[in-house]
N, C-alpha and C. Protein backbone atom coordinates (compact mmCIF):
# COMPACT_ATOMS: atom_id res chain seq x y z
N UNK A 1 -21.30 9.21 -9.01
CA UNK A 1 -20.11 10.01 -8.78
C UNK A 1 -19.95 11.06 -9.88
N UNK A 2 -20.67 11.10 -11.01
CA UNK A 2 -20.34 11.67 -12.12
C UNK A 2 -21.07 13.43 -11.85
N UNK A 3 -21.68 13.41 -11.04
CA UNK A 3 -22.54 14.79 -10.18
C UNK A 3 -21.73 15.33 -9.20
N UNK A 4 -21.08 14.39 -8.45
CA UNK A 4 -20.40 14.54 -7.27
C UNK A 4 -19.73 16.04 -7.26
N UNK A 5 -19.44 16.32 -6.30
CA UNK A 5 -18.31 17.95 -6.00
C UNK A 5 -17.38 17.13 -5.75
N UNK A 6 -15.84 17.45 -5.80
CA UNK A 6 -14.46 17.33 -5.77
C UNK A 6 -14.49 16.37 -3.72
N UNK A 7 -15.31 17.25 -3.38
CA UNK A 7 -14.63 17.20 -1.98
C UNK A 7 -15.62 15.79 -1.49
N UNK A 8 -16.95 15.82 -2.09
CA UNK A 8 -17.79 14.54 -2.06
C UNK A 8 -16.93 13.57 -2.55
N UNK A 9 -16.21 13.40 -3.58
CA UNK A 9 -15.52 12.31 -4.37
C UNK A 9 -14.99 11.41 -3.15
N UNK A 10 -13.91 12.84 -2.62
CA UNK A 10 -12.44 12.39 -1.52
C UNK A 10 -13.23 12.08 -0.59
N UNK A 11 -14.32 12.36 -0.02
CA UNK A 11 -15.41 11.47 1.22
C UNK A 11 -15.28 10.23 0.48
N UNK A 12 -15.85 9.98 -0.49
CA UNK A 12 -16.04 8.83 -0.79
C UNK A 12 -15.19 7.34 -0.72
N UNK A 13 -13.70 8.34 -1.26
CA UNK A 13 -13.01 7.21 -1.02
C UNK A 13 -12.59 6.93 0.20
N UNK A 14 -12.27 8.15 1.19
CA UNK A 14 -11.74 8.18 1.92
C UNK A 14 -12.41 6.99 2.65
N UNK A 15 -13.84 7.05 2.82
CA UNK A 15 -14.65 6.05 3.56
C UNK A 15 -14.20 4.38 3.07
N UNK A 16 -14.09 4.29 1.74
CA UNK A 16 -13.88 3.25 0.69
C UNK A 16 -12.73 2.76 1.49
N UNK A 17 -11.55 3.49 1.58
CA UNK A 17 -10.27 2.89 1.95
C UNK A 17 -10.16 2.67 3.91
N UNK A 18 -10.76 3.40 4.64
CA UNK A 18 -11.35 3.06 5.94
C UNK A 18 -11.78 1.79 6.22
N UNK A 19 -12.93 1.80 4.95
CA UNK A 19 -13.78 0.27 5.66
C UNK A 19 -12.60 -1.37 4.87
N UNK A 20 -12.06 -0.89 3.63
CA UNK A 20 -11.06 -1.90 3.30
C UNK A 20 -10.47 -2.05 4.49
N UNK A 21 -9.42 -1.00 4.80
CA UNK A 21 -8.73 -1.46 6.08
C UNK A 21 -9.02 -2.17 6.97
N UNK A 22 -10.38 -1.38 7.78
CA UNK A 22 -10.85 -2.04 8.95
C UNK A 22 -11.18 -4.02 8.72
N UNK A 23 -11.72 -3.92 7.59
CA UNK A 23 -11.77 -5.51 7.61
C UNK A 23 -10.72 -6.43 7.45
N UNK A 24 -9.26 -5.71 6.62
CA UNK A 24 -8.46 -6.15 6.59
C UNK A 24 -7.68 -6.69 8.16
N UNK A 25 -8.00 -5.92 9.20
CA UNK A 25 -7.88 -5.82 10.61
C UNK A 25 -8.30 -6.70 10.76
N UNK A 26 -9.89 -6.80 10.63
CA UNK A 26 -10.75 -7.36 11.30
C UNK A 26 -10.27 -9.21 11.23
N UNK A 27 -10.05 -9.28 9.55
CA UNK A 27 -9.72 -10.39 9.28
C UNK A 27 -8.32 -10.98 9.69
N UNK A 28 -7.35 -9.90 10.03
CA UNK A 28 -5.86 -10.41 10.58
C UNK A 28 -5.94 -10.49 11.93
N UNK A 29 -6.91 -10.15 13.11
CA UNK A 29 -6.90 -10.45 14.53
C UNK A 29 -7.73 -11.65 14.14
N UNK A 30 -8.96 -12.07 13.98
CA UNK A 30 -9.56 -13.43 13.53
C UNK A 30 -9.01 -14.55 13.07
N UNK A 31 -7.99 -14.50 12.27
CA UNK A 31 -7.17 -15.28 11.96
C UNK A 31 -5.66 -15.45 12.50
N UNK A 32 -5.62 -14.89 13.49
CA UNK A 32 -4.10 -14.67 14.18
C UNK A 32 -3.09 -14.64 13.74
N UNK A 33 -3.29 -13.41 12.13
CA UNK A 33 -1.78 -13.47 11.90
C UNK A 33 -1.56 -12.28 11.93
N UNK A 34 -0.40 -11.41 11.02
CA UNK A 34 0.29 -10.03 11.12
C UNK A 34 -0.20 -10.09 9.90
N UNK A 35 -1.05 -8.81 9.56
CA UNK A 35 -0.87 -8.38 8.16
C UNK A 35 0.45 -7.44 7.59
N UNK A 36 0.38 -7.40 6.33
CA UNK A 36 2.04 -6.39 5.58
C UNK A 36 1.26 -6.61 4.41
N UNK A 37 1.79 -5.42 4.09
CA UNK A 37 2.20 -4.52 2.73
C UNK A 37 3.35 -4.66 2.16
N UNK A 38 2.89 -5.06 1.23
CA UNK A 38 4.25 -5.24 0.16
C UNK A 38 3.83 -5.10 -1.22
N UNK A 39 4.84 -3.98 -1.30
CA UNK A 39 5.04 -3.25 -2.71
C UNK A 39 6.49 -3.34 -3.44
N UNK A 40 5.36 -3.63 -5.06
CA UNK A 40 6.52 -3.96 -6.04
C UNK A 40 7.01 -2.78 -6.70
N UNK A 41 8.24 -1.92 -6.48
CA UNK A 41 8.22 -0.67 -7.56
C UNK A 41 9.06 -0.50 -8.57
N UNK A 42 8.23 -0.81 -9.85
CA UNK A 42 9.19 -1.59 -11.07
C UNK A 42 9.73 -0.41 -11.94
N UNK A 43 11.12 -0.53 -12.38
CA UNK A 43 11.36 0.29 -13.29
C UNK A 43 11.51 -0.32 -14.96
N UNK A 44 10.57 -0.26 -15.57
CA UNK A 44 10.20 -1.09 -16.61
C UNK A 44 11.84 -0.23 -17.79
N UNK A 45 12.12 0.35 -17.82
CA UNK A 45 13.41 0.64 -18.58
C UNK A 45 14.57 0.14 -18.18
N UNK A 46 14.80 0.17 -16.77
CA UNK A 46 15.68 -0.55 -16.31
C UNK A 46 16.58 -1.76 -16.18
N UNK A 47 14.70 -2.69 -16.32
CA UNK A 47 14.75 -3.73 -15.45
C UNK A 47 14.85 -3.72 -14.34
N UNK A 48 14.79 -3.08 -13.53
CA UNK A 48 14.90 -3.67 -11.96
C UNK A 48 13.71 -2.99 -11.35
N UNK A 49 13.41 -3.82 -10.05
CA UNK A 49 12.08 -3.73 -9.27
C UNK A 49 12.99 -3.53 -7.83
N UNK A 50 12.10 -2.64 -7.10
CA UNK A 50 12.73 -2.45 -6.00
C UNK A 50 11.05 -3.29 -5.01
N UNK A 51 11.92 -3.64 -3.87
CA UNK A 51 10.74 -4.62 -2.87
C UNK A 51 10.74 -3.51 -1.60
N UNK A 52 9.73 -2.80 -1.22
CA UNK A 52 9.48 -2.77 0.16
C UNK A 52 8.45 -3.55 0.60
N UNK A 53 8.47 -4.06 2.07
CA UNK A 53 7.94 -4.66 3.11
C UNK A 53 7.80 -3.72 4.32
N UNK A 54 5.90 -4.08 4.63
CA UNK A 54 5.68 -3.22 5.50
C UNK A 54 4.96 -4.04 6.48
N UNK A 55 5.00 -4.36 7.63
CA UNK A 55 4.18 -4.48 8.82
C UNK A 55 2.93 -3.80 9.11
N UNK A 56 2.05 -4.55 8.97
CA UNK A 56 0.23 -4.44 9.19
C UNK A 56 0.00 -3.51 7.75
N UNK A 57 -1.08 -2.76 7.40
CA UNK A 57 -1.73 -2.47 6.30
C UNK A 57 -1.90 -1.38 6.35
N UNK A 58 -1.99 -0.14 5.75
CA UNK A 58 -1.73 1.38 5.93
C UNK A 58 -2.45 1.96 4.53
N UNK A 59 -2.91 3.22 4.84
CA UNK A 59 -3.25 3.60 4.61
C UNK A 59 -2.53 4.71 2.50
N UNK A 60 -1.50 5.15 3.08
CA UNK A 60 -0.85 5.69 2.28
C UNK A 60 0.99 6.08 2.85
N UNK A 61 1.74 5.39 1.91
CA UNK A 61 2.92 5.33 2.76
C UNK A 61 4.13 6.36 1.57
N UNK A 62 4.28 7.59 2.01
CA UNK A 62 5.53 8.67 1.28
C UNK A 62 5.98 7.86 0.67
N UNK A 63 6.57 7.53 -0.15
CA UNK A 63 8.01 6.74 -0.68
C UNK A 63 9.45 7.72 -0.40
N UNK A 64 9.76 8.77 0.63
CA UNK A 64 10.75 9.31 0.73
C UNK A 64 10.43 9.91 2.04
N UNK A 65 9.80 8.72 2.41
CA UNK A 65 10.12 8.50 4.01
C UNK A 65 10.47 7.66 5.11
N UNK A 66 10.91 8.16 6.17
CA UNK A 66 11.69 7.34 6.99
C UNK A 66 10.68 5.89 6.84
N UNK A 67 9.84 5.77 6.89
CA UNK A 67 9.47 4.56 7.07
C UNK A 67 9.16 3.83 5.68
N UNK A 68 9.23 4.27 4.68
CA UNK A 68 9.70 3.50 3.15
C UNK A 68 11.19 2.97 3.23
N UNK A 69 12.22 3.74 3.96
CA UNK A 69 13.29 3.62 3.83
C UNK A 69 13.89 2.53 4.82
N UNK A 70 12.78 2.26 6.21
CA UNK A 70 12.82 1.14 6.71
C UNK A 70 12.20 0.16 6.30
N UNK A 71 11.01 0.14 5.46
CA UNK A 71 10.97 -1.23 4.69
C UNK A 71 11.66 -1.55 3.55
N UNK A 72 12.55 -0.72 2.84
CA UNK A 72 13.21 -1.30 1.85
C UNK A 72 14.14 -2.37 1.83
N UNK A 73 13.26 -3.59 1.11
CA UNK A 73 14.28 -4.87 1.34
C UNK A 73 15.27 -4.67 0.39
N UNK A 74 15.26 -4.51 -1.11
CA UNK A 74 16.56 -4.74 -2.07
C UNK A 74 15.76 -4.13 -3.49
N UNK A 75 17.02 -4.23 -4.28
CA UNK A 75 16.30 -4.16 -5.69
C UNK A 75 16.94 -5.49 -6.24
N UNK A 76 16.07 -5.77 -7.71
CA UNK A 76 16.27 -7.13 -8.21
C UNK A 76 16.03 -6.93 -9.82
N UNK A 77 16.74 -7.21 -10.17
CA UNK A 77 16.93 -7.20 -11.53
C UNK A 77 16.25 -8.02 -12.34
N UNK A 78 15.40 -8.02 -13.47
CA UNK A 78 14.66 -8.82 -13.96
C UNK A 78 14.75 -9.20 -16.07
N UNK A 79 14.09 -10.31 -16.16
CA UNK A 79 14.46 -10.03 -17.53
C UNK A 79 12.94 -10.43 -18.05
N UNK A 80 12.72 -9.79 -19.23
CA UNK A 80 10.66 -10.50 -20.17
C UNK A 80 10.58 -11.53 -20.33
């Protein structure tokens, strides 16, 4: 990768994060369950972590979009 052009790189992953997915699929119809996404988004000054929950496995999800804003379960306050 250290030769690579810019646009070879983004092939690269792009393929990288394709074939993750697909097996992630592959492995949630095989096993008969629902895959989700769930993300922790911590505010380390704060203390508090906010939880979204997402249904099946995706690719790349806005955080200031309608559908971040439908998985947002809560925020939670934490201590070290």
């Amino acid at each position: 990768m250290k030769k690579a052009t810019p646009q070879q790189v983004k092939d690269y992953w792009d393929k990288k994060i394709e074939e993750s997915l697909a097996r992630k699929r592959r492995a949630a119809k095989r096993d008969g369950v629902t895959g989700k996404t769930i993300c922790l988004m911590i505010n380390n000054h704060k203390k508090v972590a906010g939880l979204h929950v997402f249904v099946g496995f995706h690719r790349r999800i806005v955080w200031t979009s309608e559908q971040a804003k439908k998985g947002y379960v809560g925020s939670f306050e934490y201590e070290e």
